[in-house]
Protein backbone atom coordinates (compact mmCIF):
# COMPACT_ATOMS: atom_id res chain seq x y z
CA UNK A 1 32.43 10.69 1.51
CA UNK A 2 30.88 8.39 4.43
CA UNK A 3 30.45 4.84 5.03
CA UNK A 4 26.72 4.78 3.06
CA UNK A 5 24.35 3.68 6.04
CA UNK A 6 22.31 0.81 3.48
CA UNK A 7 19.71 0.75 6.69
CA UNK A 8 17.25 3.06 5.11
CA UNK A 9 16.98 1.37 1.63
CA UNK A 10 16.51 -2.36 3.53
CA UNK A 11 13.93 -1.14 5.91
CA UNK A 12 12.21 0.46 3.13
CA UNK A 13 12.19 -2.59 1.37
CA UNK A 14 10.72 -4.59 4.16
CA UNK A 15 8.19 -2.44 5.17
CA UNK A 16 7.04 -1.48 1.87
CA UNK A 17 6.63 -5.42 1.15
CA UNK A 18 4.79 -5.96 4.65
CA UNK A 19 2.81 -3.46 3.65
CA UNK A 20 2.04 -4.27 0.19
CA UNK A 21 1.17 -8.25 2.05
CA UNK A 22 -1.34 -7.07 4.18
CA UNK A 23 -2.73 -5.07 1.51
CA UNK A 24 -3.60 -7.64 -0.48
CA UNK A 25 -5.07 -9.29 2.13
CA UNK A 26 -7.42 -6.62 3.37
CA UNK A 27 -7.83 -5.36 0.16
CA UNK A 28 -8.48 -7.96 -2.49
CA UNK A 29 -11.92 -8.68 -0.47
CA UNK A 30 -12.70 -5.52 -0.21
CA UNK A 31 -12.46 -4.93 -3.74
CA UNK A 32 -14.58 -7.39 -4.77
CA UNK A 33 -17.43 -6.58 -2.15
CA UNK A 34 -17.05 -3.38 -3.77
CA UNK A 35 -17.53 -4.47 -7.17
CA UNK A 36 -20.27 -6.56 -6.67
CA UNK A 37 -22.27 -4.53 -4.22
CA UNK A 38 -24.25 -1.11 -4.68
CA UNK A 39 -25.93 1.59 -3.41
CA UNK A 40 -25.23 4.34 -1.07
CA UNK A 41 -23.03 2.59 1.22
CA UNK A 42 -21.22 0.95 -0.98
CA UNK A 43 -20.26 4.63 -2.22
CA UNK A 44 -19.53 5.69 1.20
CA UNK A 45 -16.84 3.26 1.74
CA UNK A 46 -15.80 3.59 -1.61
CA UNK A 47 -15.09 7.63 -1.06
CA UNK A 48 -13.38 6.81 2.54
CA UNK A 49 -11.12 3.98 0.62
CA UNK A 50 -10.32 6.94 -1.63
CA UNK A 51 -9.16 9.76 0.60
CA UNK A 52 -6.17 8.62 0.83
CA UNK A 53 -5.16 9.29 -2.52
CA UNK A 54 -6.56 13.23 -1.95
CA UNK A 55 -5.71 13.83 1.01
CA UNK A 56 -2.02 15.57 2.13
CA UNK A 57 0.31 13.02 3.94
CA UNK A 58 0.64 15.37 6.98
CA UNK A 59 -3.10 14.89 7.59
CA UNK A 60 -3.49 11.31 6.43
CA UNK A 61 -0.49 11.28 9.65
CA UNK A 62 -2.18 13.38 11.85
CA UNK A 63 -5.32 11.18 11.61
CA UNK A 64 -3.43 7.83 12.16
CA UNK A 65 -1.83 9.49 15.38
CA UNK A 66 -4.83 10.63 16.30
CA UNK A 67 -6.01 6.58 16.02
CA UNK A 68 -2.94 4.99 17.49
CA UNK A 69 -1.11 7.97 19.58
CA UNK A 70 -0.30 6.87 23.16
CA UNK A 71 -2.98 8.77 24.38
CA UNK A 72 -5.54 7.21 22.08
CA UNK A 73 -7.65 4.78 23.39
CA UNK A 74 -6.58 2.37 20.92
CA UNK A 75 -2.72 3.21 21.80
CA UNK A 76 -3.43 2.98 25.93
CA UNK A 77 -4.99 -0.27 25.12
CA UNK A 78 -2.04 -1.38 22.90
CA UNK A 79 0.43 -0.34 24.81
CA UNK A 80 -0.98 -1.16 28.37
CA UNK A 81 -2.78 -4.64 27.34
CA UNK A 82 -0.73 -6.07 25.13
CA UNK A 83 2.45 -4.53 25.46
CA UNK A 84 2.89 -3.10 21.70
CA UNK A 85 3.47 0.20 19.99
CA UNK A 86 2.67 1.70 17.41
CA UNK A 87 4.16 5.64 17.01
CA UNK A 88 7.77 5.64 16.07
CA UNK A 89 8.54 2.64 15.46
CA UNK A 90 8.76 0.08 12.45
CA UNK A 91 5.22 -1.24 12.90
CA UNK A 92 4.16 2.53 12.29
CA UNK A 93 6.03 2.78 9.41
CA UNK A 94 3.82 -0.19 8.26
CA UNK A 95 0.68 0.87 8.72
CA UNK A 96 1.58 4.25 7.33
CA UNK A 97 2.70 2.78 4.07
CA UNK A 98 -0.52 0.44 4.00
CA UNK A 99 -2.85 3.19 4.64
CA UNK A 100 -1.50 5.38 2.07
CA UNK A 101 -1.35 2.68 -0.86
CA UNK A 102 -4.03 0.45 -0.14
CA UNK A 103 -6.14 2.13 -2.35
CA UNK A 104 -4.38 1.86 -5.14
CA UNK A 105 -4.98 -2.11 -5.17
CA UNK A 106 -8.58 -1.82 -4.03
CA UNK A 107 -9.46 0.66 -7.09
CA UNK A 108 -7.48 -1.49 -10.07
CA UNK A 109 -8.54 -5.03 -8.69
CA UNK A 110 -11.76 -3.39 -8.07
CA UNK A 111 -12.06 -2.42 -11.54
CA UNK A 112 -10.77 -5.63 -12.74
CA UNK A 113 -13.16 -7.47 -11.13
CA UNK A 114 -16.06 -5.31 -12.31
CA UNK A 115 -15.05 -6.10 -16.35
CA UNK A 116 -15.57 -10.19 -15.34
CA UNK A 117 -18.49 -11.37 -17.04
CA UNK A 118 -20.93 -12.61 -14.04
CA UNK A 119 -22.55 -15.34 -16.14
CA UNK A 120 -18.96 -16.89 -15.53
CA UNK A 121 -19.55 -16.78 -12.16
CA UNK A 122 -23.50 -17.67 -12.05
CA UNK A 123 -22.51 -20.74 -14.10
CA UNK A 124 -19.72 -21.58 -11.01
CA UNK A 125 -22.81 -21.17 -8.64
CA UNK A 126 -25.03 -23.17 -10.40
CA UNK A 127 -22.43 -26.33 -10.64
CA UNK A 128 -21.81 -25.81 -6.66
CA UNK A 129 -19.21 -23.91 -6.41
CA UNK A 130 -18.69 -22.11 -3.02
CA UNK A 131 -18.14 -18.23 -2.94
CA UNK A 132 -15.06 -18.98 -1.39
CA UNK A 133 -13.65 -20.82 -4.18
CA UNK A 134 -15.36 -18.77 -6.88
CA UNK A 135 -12.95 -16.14 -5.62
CA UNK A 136 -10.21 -18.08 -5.43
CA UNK A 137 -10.42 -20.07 -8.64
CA UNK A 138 -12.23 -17.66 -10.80
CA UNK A 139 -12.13 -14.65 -9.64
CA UNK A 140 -8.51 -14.10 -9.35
CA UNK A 141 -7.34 -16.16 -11.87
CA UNK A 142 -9.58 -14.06 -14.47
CA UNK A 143 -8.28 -10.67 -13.17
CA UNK A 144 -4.80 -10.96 -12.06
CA UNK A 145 -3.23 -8.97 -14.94
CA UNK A 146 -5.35 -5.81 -12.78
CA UNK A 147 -4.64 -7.39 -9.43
CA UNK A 148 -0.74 -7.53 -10.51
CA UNK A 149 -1.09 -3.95 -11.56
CA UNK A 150 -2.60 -2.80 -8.44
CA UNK A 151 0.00 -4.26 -6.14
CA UNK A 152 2.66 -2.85 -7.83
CA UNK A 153 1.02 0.75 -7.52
CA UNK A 154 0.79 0.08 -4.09
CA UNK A 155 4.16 -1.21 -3.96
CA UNK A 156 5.47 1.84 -5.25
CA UNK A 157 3.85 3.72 -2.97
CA UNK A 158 4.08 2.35 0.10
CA UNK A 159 7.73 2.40 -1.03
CA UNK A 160 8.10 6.27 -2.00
CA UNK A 161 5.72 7.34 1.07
CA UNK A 162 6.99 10.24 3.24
CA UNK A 163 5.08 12.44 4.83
CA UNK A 164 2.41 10.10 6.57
CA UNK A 165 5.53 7.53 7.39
CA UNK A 166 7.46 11.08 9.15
CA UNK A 167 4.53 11.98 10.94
CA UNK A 168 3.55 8.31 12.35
CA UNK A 169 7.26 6.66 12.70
CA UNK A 170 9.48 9.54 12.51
CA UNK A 171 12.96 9.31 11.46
CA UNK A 172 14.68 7.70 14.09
CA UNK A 173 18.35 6.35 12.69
CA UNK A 174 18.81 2.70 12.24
CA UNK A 175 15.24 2.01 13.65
CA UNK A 176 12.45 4.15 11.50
CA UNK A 177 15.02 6.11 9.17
CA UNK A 178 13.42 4.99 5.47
CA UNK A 179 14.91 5.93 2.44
CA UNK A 180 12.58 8.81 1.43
CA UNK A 181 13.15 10.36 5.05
CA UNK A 182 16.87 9.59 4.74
CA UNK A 183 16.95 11.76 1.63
CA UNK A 184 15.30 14.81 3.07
CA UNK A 185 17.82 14.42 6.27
CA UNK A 186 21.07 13.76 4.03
CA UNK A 187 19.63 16.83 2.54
CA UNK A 188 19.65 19.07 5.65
CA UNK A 189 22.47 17.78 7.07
CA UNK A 190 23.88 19.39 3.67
CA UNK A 191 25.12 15.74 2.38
CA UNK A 192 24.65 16.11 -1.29
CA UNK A 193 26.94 13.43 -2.39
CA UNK A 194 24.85 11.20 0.04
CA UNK A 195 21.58 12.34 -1.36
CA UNK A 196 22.38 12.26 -4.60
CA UNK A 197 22.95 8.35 -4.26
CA UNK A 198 19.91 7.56 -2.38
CA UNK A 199 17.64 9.38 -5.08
CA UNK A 200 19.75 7.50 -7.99
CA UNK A 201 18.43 3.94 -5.91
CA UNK A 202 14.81 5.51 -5.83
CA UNK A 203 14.97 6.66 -8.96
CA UNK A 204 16.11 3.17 -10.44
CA UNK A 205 12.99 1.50 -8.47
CA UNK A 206 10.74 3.77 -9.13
CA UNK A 207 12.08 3.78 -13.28
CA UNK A 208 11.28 -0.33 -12.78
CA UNK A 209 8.26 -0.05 -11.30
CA UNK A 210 7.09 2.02 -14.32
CA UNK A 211 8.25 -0.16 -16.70
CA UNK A 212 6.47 -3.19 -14.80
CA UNK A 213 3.28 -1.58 -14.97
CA UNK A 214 3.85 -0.13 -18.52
CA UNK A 215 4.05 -3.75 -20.10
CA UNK A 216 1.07 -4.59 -17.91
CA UNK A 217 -0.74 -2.33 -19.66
CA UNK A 218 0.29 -3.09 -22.95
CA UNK A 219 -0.61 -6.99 -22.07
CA UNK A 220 -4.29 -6.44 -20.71
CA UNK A 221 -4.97 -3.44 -23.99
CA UNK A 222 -3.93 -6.35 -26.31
CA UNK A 223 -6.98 -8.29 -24.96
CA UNK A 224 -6.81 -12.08 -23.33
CA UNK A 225 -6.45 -13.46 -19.98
């Protein structure tokens, strides 16, 4: 058998955790405006921050080339402006994998934050605490067993995505080749020794991941913060 190219299984790695960073950036905010805010636009961004989940890859790609195509208006811009592209290259891969497991933080930190008891918080008001570092000191601290939870979902995601990461970066060797597409092309190119090893590392992540989340579980159903 060939040389095993580890390319695939390092740049999966690093864009699934570049992903999962900005995620938590965008999405721990977002979260909490969600569980603290209501009515009907609340649930409109809600069911947007949700489609995602329900929607096929192929069309969750489709509509992110769409956005950032080079004949976008975003992508002209990008590309003419300020020199930077997105389609088929790593920075696509990115934003594919955030796009497709962002909501899998936003709805378990969102729910964690909803099951915080707001006199905790009205009492942090009242002394002069700023929202700021409510969230920070409070907040967070008092729901990171779901926060935890929801970044390793998206994690996990962002690391297992295909179809959305094909259709944005493409599978370019040694450049946009992740692991997931490197399976379906060791695959094609009839490489079933090669295959067979790159679903054994997936399946080994993905078995951790599990297990990760699993004890979470376990922790937050035995009560305590």
């Amino acid at each position: 058998m060939d040389q095993i190219n580890l390319f695939p299984l390092f740049l999966s790695l690093r864009v699934a955790l570049t992903a999962t960073l900005f995620t938590i950036i965008i999405g721990l905010p977002v979260a909490y405006y969600l569980s603290m805010a209501k009515g009907k636009f609340t649930d409109f961004i809600d069911t947007v921050i949700t489609l995602p989940i329900v929607l096929p890859p192929t069309v969750l790609g489709y509509y992110l080339l769409v956005l950032l195509g080079r004949q976008s208006p975003l992508g002209i811009f990008l590309e003419e402006r300020l020199n930077i592209m997105i389609v088929f290259t790593p920075t696509g891969a990115v934003i594919a994998a955030m796009v497709v497991s962002i909501p899998f933080l936003i709805k378990s930190a969102k729910a964690a934050f909803a099951n915080i008891d707001p006199n905790i918080i009205n009492a942090a008001r009242v002394l002069g605490r700023t929202e700021f570092n409510i969230f920070l000191t409070i907040i967070i601290p008092l729901a990171w067993r779901g926060i935890v939870a929801g970044i390793t979902l998206s994690f996990a995601r962002a690391l297992g995505d295909f179809g959305t990461t094909l259709m944005v970066a493409g599978s370019i060797p040694n450049r946009t080749m992740t692991m997931p597409i490197a399976i379906y092309d060791a695959l094609l190119a009839g490489n079933r020794d090669l295959a067979n090893i790159l679903v054994l590392i997936m399946t080994i992540v993905s078995l951790t991941v599990l297990y990760t989340i699993n004890r979470l579980e376990k922790r937050v159903s035995k009560g305590g913060n």
